[in-house]
Protein backbone atom coordinates (compact mmCIF):
# COMPACT_ATOMS: atom_id res chain seq x y z
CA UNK A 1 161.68 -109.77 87.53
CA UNK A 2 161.21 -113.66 87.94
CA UNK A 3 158.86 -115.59 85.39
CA UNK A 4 157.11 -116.63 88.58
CA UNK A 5 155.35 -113.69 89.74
CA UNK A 6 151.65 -112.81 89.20
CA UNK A 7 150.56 -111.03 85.87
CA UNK A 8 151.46 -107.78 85.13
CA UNK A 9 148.10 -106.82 84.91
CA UNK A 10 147.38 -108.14 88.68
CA UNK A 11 150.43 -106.57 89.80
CA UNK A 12 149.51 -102.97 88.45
CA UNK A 13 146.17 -102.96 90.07
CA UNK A 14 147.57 -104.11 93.44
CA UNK A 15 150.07 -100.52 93.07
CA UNK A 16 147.04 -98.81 92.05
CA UNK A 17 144.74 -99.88 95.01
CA UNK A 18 147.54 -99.59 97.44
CA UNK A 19 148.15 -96.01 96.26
CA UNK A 20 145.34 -95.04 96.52
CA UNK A 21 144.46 -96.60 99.68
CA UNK A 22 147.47 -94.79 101.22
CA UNK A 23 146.33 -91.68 99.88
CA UNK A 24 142.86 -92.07 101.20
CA UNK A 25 144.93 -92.89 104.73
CA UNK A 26 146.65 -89.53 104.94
CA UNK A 27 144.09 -87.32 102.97
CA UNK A 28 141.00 -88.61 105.50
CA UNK A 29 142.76 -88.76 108.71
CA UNK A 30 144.10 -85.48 107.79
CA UNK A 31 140.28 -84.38 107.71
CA UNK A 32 139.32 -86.32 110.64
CA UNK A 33 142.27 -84.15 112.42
CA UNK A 34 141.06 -81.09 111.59
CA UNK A 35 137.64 -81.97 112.50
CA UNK A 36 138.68 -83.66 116.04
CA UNK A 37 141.53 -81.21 117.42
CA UNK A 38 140.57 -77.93 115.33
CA UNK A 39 143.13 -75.63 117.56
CA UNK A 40 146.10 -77.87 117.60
CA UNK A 41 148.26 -78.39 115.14
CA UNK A 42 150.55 -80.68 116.51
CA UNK A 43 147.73 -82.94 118.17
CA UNK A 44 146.63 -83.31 114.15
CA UNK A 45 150.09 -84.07 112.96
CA UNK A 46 149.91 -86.68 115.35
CA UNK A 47 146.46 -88.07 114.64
CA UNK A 48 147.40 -88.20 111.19
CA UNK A 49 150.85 -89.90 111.33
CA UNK A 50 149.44 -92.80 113.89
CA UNK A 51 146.66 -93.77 111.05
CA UNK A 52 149.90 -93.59 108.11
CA UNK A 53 151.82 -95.89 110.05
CA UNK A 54 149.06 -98.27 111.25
CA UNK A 55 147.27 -98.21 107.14
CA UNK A 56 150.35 -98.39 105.41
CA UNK A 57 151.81 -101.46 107.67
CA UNK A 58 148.38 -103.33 106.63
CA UNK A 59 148.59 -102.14 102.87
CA UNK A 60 152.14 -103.34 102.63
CA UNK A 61 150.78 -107.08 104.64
CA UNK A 62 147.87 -107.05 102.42
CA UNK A 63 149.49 -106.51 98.91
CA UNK A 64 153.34 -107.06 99.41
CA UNK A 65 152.58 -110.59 97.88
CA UNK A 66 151.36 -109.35 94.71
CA UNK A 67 152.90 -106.73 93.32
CA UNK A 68 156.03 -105.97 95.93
CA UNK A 69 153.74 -103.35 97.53
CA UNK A 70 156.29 -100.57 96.28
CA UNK A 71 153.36 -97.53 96.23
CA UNK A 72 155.69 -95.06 95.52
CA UNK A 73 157.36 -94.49 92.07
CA UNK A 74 160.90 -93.79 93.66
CA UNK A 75 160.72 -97.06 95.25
CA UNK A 76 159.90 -98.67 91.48
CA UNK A 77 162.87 -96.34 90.08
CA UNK A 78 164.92 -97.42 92.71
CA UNK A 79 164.52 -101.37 92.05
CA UNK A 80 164.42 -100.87 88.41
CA UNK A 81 168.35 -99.30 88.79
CA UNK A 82 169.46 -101.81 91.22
CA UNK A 83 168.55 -104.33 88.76
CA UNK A 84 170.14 -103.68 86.08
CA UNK A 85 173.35 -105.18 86.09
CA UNK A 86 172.17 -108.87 87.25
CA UNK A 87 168.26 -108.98 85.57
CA UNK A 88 166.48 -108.62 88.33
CA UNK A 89 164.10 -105.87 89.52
CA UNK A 90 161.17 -104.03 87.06
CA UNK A 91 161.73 -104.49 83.40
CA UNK A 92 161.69 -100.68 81.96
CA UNK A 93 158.22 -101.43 80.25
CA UNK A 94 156.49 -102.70 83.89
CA UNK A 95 158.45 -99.87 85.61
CA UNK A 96 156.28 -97.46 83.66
CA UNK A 97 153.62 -99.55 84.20
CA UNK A 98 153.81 -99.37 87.62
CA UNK A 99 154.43 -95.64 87.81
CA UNK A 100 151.14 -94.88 85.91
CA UNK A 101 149.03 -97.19 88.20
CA UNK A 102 150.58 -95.19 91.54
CA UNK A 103 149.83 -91.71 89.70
CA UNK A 104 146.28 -93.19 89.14
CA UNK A 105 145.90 -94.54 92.38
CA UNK A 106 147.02 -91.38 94.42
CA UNK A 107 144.95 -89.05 92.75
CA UNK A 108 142.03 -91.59 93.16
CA UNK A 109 142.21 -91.63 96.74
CA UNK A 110 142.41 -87.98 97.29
CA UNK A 111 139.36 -87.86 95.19
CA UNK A 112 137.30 -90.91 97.29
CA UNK A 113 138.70 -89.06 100.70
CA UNK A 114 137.06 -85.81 99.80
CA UNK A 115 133.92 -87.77 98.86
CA UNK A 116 133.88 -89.42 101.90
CA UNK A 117 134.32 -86.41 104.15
CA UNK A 118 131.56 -84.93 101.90
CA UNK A 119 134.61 -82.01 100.72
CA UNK A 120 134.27 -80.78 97.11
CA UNK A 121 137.70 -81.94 95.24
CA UNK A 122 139.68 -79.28 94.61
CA UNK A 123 143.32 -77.90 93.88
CA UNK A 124 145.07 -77.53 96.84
CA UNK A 125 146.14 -74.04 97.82
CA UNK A 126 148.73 -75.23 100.51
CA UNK A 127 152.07 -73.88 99.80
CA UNK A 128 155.05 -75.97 100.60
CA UNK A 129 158.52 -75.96 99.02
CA UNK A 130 161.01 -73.68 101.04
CA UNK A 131 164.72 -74.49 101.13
CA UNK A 132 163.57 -76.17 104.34
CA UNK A 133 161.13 -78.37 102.88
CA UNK A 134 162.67 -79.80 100.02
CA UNK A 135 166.12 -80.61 102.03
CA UNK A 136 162.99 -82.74 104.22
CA UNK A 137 162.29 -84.67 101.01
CA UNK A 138 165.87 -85.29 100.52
CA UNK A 139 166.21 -86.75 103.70
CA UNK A 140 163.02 -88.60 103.60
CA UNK A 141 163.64 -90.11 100.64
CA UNK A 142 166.68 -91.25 100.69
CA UNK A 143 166.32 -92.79 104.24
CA UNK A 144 163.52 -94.47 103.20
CA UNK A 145 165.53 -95.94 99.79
CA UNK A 146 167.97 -97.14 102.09
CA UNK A 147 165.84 -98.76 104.66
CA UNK A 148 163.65 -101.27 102.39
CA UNK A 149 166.44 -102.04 99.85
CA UNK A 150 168.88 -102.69 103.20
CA UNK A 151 166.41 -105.19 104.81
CA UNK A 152 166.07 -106.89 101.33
CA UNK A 153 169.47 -107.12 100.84
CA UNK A 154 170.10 -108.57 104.03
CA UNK A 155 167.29 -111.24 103.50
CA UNK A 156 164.97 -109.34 106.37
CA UNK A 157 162.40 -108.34 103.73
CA UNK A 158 159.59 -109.43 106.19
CA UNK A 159 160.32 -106.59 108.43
CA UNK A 160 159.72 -104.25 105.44
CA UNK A 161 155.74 -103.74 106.54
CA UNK A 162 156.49 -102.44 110.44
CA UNK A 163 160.18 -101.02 109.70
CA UNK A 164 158.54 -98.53 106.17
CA UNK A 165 155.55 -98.05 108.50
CA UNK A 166 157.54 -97.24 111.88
CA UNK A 167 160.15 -95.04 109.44
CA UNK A 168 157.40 -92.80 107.92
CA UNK A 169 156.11 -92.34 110.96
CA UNK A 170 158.89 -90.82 112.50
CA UNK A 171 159.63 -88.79 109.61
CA UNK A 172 157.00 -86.88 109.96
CA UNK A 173 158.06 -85.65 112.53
CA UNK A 174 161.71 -85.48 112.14
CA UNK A 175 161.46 -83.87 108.81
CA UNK A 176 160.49 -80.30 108.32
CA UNK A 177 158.18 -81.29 105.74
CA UNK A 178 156.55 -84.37 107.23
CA UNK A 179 158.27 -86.64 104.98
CA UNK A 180 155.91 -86.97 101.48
CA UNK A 181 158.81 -89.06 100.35
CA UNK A 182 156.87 -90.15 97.40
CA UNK A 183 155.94 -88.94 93.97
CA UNK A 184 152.99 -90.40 93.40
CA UNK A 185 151.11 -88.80 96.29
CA UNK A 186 152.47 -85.75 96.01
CA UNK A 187 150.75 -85.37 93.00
CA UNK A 188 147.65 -87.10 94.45
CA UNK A 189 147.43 -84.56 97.47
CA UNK A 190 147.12 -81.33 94.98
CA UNK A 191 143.26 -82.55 94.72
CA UNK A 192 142.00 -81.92 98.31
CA UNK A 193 142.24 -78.88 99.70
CA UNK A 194 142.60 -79.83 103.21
CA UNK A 195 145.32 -80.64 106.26
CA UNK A 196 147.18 -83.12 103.61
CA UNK A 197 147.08 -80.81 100.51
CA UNK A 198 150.54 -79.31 98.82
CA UNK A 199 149.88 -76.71 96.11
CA UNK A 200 150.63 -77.72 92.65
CA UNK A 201 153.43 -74.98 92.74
CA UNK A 202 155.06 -76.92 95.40
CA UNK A 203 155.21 -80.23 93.70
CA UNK A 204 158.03 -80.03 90.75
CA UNK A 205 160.32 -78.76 93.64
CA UNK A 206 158.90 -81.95 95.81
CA UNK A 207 159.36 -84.42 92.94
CA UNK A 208 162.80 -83.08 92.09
CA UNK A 209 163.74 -83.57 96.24
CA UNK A 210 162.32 -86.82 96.16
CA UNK A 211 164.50 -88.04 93.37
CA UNK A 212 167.66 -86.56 94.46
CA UNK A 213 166.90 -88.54 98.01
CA UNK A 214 166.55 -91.63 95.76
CA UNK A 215 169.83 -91.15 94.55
CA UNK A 216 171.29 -90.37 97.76
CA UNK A 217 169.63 -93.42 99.17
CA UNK A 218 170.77 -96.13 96.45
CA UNK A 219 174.42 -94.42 96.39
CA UNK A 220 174.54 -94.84 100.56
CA UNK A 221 172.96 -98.46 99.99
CA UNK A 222 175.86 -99.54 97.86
CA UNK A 223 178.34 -98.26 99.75
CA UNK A 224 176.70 -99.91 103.00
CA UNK A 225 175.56 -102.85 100.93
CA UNK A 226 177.67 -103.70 97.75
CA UNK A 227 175.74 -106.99 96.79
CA UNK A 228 172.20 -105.33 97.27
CA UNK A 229 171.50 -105.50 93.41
CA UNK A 230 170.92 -109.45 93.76
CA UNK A 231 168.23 -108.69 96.08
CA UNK A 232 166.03 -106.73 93.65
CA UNK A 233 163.10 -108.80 93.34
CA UNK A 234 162.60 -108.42 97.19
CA UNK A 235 161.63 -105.19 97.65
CA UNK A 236 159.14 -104.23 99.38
CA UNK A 237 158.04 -107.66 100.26
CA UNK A 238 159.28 -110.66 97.98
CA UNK A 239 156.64 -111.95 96.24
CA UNK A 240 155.97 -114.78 93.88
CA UNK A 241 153.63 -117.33 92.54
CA UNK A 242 154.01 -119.75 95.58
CA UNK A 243 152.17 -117.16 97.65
CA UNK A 244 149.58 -115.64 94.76
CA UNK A 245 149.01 -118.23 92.29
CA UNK A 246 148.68 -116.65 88.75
C-alpha cells in the first residue's frame, strides 16, 4: 500500500459502511420481495438481484476512492497475496483491519434492515450448504477474484463498479446458490431471518467455498495475467490522496 492513501482509520470505516450498506441492499430488498411478489420465487430473486447490482455499483462509485471499496474479505485476502512479492497491496496488519470492519459492517446492516422492515433480528433458520451450493461459491468466488484483479491488471480499474455489479448480478442467477461470494456477509445474513438469511450451520461450509474460489480465482489470474501482482493497489478502484485528501 502507497504512503499516499487516506488513513487507515478512514479507510476501515469506508469497508465498514460499505459492508454494511451492501448488506442492508440484499437483506431489505430481500424483504421488500417477499412483501411485493409473496407467491413467486423467482419474481423475488429478481427483485432482489436488480437492487444488488444497482446499490453495489453506487457503493463501489461512492467509496472506491477511499478505501479500494473491496467489501468483501476474500477480495482483501486476495490483494494482500498478490502483493506480496513487489510491496504492494494490504500490509498484513490493515488486512486484518479491514476484515474486522467488513465482519462489523455486514452484521450491522442485517441488523438496521430488520429494523427498518420493523423484523425482530434473529438467527436465520435458512439452510443452505448442499454439494450444490458450495460448488456455487466456488464458482462465484473465484470468477469474481478474477474479474476485478483482471481489469486492474490491465489498467481498466474504472470499469470495476458496473463490471463487479453486472457480474454479481448474473451470478445469482447462474449459480445454484445465488452467488454470496463473500465472507463477510455470509456471516452478516445469519441475523435476519428472512428471503436473504443462511443458517449459521451453512456458513463454515460457505466460508470454506468462498476461499477455495479465491484460490481458484488468483491461480487462473496468474496464469491469464502473470504481471497482475504490480497492479495491487488498484483493486477495486485505485485510490489515493489526489482524489481523498488525508
Amino acid at each position: 500500500m502507497t504512503s499516499n492513501q487516506p488513513p487507515l482509520w478512514r479507510r476501515a470505516a469506508a469497508e465498514l459502511l460499505g459492508t454494511s450498506l451492501l448488506v442492508m441492499i440484499v437483506v431489505g430488498s430481500g424483504m421488500t420481495a417477499q412483501q411485493l411478489s409473496p407467491s413467486d420465487v423467482g419474481l423475488q430473486l429478481l427483485q432482489n438481484s436488480a437492487a444488488t447490482v444497482l446499490g453495489l455499483t453506487v457503493l463501489i462509485l461512492v467509496l472506491g476512492p477511499v478505501s479500494g471499496a473491496h467489501f468483501n474479505p476474500v477480495v482483501s485476502l486476495a490483494d494482500w497475496i498478490l502483493g506480496r512479492r513487489r510491496g504492494t497491496g494490504l500490509p498484513l496488519p490493515e488486512l486484518g483491519t479491514y476484515i474486522a470492519a467488513q465482519t462489523v459492517g455486514a452484521v450491522s446492516g442485517s441488523v438496521v434492515a430488520n429494523a427498518m422492515f420493523e423484523v425482530g433480528t434473529s438467527i436465520s433458520t435458512k439452510e443452505r450448504a448442499t454439494s450444490g451450493h458450495l460448488l456455487g461459491e466456488v464458482v462465484a468466488t473465484a470468477g469474481l477474484i478474477l474479474l476485478i484483479f483482471a481489469l486492474a491488471a490491465t489498467s481498466r480499474g474504472v470499469l470495476a463498479a458496473p463490471a463487479v455489479g453486472a457480474y454479481i448480478g448474473a451470478a445469482y442467477w447462474f449459480t445454484s446458490s445465488s452467488s454470496f461470494a463473500n465472507p463477510a456477509v455470509t456471516v452478516g445474513r445469519i441475523f435476519t431471518d428472512t428471503f436473504a438469511g443462511i443458517a449459521p450451520a451453512s456458513v463454515p461450509g460457505f466460508v470454506v467455498a468462498q476461499l477455495i474460489g479465491a484460490a481458484a480465482g488468483l491461480g487462473l489470474l496468474l496464469i491469464l495475467f502473470p504481471s497482475a501482482d504490480r497492479a495491487a493497489d488498484d483493486a477495486v478502484l485505485a485510490h489515493s490522496s489526489e482524489t481523498v485528501s488525508s
